[in-house]
Protein backbone atom coordinates (compact mmCIF):
# COMPACT_ATOMS: atom_id res chain seq x y z
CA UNK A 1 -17.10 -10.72 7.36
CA UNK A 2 -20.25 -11.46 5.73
CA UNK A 3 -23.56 -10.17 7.59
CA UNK A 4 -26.64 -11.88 8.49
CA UNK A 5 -28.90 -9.38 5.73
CA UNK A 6 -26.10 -10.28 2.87
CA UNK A 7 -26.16 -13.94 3.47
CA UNK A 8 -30.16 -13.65 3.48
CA UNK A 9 -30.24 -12.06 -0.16
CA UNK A 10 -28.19 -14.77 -1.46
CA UNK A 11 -29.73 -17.37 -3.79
CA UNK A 12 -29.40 -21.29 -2.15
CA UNK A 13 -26.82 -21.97 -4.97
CA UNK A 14 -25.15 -19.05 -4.49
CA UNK A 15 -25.08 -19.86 -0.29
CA UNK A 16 -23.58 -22.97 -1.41
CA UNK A 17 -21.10 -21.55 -3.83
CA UNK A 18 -19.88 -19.41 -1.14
CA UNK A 19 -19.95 -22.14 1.67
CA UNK A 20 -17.07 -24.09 -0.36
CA UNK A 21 -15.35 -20.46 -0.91
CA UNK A 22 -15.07 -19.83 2.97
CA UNK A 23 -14.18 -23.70 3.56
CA UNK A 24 -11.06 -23.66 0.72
CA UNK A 25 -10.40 -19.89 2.37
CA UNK A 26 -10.47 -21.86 5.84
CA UNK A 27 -8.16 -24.30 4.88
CA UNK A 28 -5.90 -22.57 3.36
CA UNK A 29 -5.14 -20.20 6.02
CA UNK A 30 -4.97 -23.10 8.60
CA UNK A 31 -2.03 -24.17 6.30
CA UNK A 32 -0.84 -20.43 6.49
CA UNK A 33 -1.13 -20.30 10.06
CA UNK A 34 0.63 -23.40 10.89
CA UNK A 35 3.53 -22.71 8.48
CA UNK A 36 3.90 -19.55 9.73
CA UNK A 37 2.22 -16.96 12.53
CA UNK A 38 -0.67 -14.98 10.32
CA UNK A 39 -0.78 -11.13 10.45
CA UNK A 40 -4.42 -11.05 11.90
CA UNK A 41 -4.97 -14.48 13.69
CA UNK A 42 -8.27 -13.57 14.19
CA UNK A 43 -9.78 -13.89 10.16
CA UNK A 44 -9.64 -17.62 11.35
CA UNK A 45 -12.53 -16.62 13.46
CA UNK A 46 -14.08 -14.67 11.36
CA UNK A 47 -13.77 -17.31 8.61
CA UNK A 48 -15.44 -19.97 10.60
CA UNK A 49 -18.12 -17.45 12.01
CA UNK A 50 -19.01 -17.07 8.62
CA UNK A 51 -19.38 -20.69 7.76
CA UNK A 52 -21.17 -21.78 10.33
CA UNK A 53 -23.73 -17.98 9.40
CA UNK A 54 -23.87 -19.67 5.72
CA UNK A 55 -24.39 -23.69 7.31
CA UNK A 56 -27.43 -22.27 9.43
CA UNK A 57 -29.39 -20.10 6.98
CA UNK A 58 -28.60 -23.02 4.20
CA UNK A 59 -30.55 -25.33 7.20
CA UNK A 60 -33.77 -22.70 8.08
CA UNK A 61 -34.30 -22.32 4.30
CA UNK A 62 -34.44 -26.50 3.80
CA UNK A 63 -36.69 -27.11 6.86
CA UNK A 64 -38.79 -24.38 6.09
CA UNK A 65 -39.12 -25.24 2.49
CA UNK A 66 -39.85 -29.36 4.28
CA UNK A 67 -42.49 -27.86 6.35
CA UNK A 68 -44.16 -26.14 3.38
CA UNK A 69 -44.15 -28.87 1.23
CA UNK A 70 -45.37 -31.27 4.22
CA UNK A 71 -48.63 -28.35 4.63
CA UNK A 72 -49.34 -28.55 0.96
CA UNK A 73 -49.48 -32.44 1.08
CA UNK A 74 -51.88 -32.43 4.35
C-alpha cells in the first residue's frame, strides 16, 4: 500500500505510470478472485484505495497548476 508522502514525491508522469499499474493489478486480481477465492481478499481494497490516493493527488496537482496559470493571466 502506497502512502500519501510516496505518492506526493512522485513526478505527474510517474503518478500516471503507476495509476495504469494499480488499474492492470486491479483487474487482474478481480479475474483471480472470481476464478478462484484469493489468499488475502482484502489487497482488492487496498488496490482500489490506492487508485483512487493516485486519481486525487493527479486532480489537486491539475487544479492547482489551473489556478496558477489563471493568477498569472489576471
Amino acid at each position: 500500500m502506497m502512502k500519501k508522502l510516496e505518492i506526493k514525491e512522485l513526478a505527474l508522469e510517474d503518478l500516471e505510470i503507476r495509476l495504469n499499474e494499480e488499474r492492470s493489478t486491479l483487474t487482474n486480481l478481480k479475474f483471480t478472485h472470481a476464478v478462484s477465492a484469493l489468499e488475502n481478499p482484502n489487497v482488492l481494497k487496498n488496490t482500489r484505495k490506492n487508485i483512487a490516493r493516485i486519481l486525487t493527488e493527479i486532480k489537486e496537482r491539475k487544479m492547482k497548476q489551473s489556478a496558477e496559470s489563471a493568477a498569472e493571466t489576471n
